[in-house]
C-alpha atoms as a PDB file:
ATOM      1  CA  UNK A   1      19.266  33.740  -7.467  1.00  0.00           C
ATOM      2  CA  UNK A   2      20.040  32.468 -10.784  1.00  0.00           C
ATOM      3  CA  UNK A   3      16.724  31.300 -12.334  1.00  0.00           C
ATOM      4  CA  UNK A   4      18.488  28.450 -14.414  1.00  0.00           C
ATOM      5  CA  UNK A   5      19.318  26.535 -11.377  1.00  0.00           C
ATOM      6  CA  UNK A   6      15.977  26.915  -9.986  1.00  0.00           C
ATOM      7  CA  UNK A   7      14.267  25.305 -13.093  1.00  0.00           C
ATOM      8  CA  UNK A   8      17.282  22.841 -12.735  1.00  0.00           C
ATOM      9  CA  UNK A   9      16.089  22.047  -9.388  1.00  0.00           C
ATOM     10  CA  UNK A  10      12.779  21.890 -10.699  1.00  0.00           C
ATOM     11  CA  UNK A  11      13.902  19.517 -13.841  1.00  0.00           C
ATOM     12  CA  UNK A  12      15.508  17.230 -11.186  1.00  0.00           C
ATOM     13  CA  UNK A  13      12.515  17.112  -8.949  1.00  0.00           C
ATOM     14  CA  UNK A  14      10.523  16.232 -11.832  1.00  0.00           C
ATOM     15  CA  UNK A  15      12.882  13.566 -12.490  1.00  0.00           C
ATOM     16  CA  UNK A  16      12.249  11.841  -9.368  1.00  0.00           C
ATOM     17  CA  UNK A  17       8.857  12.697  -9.240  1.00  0.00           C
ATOM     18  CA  UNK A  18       8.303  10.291 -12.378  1.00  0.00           C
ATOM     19  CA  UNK A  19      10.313   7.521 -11.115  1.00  0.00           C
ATOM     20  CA  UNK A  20       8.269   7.271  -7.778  1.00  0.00           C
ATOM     21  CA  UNK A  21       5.068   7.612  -9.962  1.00  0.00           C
ATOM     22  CA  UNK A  22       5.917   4.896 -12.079  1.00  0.00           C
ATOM     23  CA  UNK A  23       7.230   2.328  -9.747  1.00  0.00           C
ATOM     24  CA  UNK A  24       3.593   3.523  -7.527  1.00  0.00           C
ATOM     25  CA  UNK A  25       2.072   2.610 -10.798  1.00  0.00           C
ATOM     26  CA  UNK A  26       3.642  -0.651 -11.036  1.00  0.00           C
ATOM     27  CA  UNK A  27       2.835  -1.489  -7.584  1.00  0.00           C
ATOM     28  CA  UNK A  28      -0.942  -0.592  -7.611  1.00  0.00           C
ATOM     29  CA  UNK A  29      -0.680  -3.611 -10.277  1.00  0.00           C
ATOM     30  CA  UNK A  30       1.134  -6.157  -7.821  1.00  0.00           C
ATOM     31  CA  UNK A  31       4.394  -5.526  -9.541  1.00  0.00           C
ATOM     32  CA  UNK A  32       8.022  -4.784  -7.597  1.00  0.00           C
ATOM     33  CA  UNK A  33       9.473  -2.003  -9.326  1.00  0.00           C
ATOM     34  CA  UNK A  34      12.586  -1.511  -6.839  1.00  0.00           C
ATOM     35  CA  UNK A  35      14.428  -4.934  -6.422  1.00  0.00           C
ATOM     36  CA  UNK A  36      17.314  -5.432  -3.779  1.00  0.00           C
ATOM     37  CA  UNK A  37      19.298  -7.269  -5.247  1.00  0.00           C
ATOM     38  CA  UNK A  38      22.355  -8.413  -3.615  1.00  0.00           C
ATOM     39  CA  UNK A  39      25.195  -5.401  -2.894  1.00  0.00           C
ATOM     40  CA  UNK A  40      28.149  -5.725  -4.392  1.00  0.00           C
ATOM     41  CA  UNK A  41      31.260  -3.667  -2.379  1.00  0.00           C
ATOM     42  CA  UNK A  42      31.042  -0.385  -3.076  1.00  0.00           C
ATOM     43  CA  UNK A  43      26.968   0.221  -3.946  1.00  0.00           C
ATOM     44  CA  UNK A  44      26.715   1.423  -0.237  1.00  0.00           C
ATOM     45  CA  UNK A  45      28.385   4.592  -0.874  1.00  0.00           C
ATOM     46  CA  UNK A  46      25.847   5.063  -3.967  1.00  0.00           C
ATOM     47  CA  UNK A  47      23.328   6.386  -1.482  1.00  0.00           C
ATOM     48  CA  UNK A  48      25.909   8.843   0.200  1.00  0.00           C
ATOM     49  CA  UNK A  49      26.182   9.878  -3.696  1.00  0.00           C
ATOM     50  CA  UNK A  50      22.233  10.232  -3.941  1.00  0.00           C
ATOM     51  CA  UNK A  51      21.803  12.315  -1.410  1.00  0.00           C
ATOM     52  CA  UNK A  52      24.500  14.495  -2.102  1.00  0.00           C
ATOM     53  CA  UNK A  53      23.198  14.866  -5.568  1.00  0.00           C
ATOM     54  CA  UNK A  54      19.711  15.767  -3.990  1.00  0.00           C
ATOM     55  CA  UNK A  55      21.097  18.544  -1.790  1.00  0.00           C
ATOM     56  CA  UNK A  56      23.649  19.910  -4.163  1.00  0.00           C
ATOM     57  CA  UNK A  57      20.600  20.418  -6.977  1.00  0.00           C
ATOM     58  CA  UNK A  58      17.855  21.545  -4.816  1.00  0.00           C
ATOM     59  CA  UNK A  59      20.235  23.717  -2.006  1.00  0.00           C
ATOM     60  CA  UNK A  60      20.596  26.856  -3.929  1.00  0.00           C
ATOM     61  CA  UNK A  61      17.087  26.849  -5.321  1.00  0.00           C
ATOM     62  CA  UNK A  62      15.814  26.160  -1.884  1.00  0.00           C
ATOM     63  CA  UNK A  63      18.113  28.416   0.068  1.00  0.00           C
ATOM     64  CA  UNK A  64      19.819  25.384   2.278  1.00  0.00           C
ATOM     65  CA  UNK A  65      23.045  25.751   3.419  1.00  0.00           C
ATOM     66  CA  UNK A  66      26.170  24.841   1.799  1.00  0.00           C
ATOM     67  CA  UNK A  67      29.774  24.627   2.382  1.00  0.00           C
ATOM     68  CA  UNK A  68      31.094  27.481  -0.137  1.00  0.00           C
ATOM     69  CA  UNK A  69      34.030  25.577  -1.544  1.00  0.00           C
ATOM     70  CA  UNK A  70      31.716  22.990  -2.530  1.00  0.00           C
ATOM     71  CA  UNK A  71      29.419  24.916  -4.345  1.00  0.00           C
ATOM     72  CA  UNK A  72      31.693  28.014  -5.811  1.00  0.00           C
ATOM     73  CA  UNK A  73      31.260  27.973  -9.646  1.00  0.00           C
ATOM     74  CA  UNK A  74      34.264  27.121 -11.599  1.00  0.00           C
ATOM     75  CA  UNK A  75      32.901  29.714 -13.808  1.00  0.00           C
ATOM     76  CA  UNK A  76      30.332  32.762 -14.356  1.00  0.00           C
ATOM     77  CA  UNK A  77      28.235  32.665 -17.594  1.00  0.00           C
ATOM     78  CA  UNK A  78      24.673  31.583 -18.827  1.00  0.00           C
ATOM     79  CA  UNK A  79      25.633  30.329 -22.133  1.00  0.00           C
ATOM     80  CA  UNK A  80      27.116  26.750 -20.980  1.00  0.00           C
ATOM     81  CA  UNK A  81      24.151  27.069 -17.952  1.00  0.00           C
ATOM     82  CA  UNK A  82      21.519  27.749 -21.335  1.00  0.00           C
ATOM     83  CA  UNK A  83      23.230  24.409 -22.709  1.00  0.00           C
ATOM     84  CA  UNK A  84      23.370  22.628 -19.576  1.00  0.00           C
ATOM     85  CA  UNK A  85      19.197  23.503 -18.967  1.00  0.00           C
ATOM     86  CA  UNK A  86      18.319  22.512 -22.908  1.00  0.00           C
ATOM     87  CA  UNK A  87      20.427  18.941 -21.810  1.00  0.00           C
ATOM     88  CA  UNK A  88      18.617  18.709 -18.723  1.00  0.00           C
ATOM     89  CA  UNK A  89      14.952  18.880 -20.339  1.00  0.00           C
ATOM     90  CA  UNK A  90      16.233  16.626 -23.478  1.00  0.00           C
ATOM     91  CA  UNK A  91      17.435  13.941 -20.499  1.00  0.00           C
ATOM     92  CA  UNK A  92      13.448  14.634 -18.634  1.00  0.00           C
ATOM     93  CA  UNK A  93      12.110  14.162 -22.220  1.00  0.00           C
ATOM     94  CA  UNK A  94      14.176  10.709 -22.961  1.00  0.00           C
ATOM     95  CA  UNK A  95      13.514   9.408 -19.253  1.00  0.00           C
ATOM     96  CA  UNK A  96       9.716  10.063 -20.031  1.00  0.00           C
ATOM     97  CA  UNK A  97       9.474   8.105 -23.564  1.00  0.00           C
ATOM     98  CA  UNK A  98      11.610   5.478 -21.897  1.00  0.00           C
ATOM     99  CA  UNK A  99       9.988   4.738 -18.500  1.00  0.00           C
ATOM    100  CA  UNK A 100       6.586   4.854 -20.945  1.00  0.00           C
ATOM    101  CA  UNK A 101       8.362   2.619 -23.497  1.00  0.00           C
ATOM    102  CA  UNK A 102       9.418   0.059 -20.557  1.00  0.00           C
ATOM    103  CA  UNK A 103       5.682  -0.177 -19.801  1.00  0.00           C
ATOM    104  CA  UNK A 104       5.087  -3.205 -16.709  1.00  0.00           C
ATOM    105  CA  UNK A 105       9.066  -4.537 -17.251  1.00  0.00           C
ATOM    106  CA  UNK A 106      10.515  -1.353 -15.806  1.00  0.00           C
ATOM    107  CA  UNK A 107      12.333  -2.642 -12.534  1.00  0.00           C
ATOM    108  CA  UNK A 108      15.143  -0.756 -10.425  1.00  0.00           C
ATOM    109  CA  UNK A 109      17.573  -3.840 -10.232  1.00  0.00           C
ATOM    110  CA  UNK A 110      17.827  -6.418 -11.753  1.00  0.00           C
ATOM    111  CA  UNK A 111      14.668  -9.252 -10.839  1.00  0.00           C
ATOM    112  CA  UNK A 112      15.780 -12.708 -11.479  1.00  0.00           C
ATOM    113  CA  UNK A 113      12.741 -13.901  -9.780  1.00  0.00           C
ATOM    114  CA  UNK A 114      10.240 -11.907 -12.002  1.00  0.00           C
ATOM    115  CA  UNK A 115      11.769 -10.728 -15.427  1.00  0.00           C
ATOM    116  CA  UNK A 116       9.789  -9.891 -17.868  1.00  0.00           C
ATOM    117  CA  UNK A 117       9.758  -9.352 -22.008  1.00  0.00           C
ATOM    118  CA  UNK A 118      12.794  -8.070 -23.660  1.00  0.00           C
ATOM    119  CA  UNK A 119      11.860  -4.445 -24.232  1.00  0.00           C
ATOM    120  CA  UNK A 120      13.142  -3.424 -27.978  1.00  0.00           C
ATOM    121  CA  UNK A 121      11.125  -0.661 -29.024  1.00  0.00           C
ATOM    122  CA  UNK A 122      11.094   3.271 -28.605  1.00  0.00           C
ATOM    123  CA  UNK A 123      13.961   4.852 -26.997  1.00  0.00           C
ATOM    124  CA  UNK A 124      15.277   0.829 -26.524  1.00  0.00           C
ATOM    125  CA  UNK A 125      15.557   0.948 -30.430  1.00  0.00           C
ATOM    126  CA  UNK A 126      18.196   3.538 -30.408  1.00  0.00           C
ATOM    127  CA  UNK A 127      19.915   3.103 -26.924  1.00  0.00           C
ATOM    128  CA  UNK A 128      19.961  -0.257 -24.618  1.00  0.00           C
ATOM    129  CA  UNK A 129      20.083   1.750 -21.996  1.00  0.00           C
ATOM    130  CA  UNK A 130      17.912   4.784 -22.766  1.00  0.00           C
ATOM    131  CA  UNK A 131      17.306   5.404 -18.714  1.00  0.00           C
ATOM    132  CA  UNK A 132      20.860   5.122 -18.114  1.00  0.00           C
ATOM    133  CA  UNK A 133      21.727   7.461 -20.663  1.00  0.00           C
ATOM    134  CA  UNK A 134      19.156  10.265 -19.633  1.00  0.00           C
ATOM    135  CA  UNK A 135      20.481  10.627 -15.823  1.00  0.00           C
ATOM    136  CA  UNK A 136      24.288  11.040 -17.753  1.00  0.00           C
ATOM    137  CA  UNK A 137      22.853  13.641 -19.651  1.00  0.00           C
ATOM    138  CA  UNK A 138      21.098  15.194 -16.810  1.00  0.00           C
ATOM    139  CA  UNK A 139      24.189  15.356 -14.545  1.00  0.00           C
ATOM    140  CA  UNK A 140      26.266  17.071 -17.216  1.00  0.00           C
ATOM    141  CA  UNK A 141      22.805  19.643 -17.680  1.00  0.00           C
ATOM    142  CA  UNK A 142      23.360  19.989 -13.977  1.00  0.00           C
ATOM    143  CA  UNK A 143      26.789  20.376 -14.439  1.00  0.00           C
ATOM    144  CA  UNK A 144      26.973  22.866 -16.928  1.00  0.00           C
ATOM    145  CA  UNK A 145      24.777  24.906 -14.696  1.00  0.00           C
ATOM    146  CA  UNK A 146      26.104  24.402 -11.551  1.00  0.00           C
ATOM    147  CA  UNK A 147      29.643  24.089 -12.435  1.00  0.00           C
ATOM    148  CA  UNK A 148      31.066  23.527  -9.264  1.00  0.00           C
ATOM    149  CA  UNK A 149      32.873  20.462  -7.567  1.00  0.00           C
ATOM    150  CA  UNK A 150      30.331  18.710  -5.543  1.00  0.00           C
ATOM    151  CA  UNK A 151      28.302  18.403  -8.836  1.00  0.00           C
ATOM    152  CA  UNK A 152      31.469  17.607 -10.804  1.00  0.00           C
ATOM    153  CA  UNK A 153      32.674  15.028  -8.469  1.00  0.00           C
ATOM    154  CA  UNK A 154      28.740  13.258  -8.434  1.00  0.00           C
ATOM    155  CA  UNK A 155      28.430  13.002 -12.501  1.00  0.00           C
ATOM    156  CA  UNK A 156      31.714  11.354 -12.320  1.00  0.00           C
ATOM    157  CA  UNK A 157      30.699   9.136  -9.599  1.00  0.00           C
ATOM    158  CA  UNK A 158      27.696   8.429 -11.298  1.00  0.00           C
ATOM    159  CA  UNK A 159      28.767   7.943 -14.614  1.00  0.00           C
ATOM    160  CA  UNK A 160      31.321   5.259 -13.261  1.00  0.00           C
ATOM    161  CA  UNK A 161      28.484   3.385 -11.093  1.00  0.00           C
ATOM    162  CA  UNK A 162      26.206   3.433 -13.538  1.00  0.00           C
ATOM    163  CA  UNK A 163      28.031   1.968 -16.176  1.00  0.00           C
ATOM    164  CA  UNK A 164      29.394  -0.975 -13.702  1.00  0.00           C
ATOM    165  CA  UNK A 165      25.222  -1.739 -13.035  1.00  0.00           C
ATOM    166  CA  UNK A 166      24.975  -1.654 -17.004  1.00  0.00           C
ATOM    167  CA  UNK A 167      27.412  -4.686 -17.175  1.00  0.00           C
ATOM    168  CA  UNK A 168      25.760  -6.296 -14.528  1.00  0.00           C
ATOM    169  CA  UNK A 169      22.452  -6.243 -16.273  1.00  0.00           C
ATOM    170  CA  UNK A 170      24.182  -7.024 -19.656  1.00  0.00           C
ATOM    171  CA  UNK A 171      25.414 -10.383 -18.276  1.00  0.00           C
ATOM    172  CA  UNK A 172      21.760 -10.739 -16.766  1.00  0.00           C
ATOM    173  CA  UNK A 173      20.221 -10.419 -20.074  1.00  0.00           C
ATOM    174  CA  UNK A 174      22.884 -12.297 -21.922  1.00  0.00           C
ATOM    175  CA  UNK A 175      22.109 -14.959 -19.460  1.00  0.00           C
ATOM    176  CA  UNK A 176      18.149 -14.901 -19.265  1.00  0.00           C
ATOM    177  CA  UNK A 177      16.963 -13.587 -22.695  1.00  0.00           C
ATOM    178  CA  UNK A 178      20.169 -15.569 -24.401  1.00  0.00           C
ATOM    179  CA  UNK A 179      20.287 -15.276 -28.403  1.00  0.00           C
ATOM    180  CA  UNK A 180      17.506 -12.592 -28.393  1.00  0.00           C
ATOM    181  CA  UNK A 181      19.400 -10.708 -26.578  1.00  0.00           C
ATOM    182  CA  UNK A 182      22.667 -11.097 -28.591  1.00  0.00           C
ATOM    183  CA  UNK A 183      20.983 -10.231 -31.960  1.00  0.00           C
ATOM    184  CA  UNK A 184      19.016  -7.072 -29.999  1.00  0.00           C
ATOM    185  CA  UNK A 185      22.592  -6.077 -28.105  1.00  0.00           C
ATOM    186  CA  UNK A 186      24.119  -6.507 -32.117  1.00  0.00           C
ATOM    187  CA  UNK A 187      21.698  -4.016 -33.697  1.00  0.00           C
ATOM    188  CA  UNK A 188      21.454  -1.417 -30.666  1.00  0.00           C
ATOM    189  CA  UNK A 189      24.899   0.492 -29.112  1.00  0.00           C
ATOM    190  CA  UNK A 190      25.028   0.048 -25.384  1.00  0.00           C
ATOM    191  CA  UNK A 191      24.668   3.826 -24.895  1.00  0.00           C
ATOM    192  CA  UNK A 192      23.636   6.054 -28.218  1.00  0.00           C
END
């Protein structure tokens, strides 16, 4: 087995293994990390997308079973998968500064019952959407590695929803944080 997707797998699970710690974090402190917001049509299918992300990353590594056409590389090669690993720990990296950098205001969804400061600083200084940015750069990582169409058709799936929930929490902030926000949303780019 090919030992880059295993530390891919590995990368990812640490991924999610940082999000669940910090939104355990937050709750030990009374705080609601994961807010339900209302669905909007269409975010349903998100968590057929989730866990088809989850298998696709940690089935090889693991040994689970997989439909072959779905996981047949579009082509052999460690150089893009050597890429595709160095993007995946740069993405682990940038999700760790930023969930740090978020400190007690990091919420998944958007809480209009409970927001809290404007977060400016760190990774917020050079991207407004430093988390954001890290899972696109760790589904091309996975890409690059994988390189095959399940992962393919997931980055571009995700890519697409997560942009749509970054306009939804643009008009959020424009709404709630009002000129703050405009002069912060003036001086940082939406994505790098």
């Amino acid at each position: 087995m090919n030992y880059l997707v295993v530390l891919s797998g590995i990368i990812f699970l640490l991924f999610a293994a940082c999000l669940f710690t910090k939104t355990a974090m937050l709750r030990k402190r009374g705080i609601r990390a994961i807010v339900q917001g209302p669905f909007e049509k269409g975010d349903s299918v998100l968590i057929v997308f989730v866990i088809a992300l989850l298998y696709s990353a940690l089935a090889r590594p693991l040994g689970l079973p997989m439909w072959e056409v779905l996981v047949r590389p579009f082509w052999e090669g460690t150089a893009r998968g050597w890429a595709g690993l160095v993007l995946c720990v740069l993405a682990l990296i940038g999700f760790i500064l930023s969930l740090v950098g978020f400190g007690d205001s990091f919420r998944v969804g958007i809480d209009d019952k409970n927001p809290s400061k404007l977060i400016t600083g760190g990774m917020f200084a050079i991207s407004r959407n430093p988390i954001y940015l890290c899972f696109v750069i760790l589904l091309v990582g996975l890409f690059l590695i994988h390189s095959n169409m399940l992962i393919a058709a997931t980055a571009v799936f995700f890519t697409v929803m997560i942009h749509r929930q970054i306009l939804r929490e643009e008009a959020f902030l424009e709404k709630h944080y009002g000129e703050e926000y405009s002069v912060y949303r003036k001086k940082v780019r939406r994505y790098f």
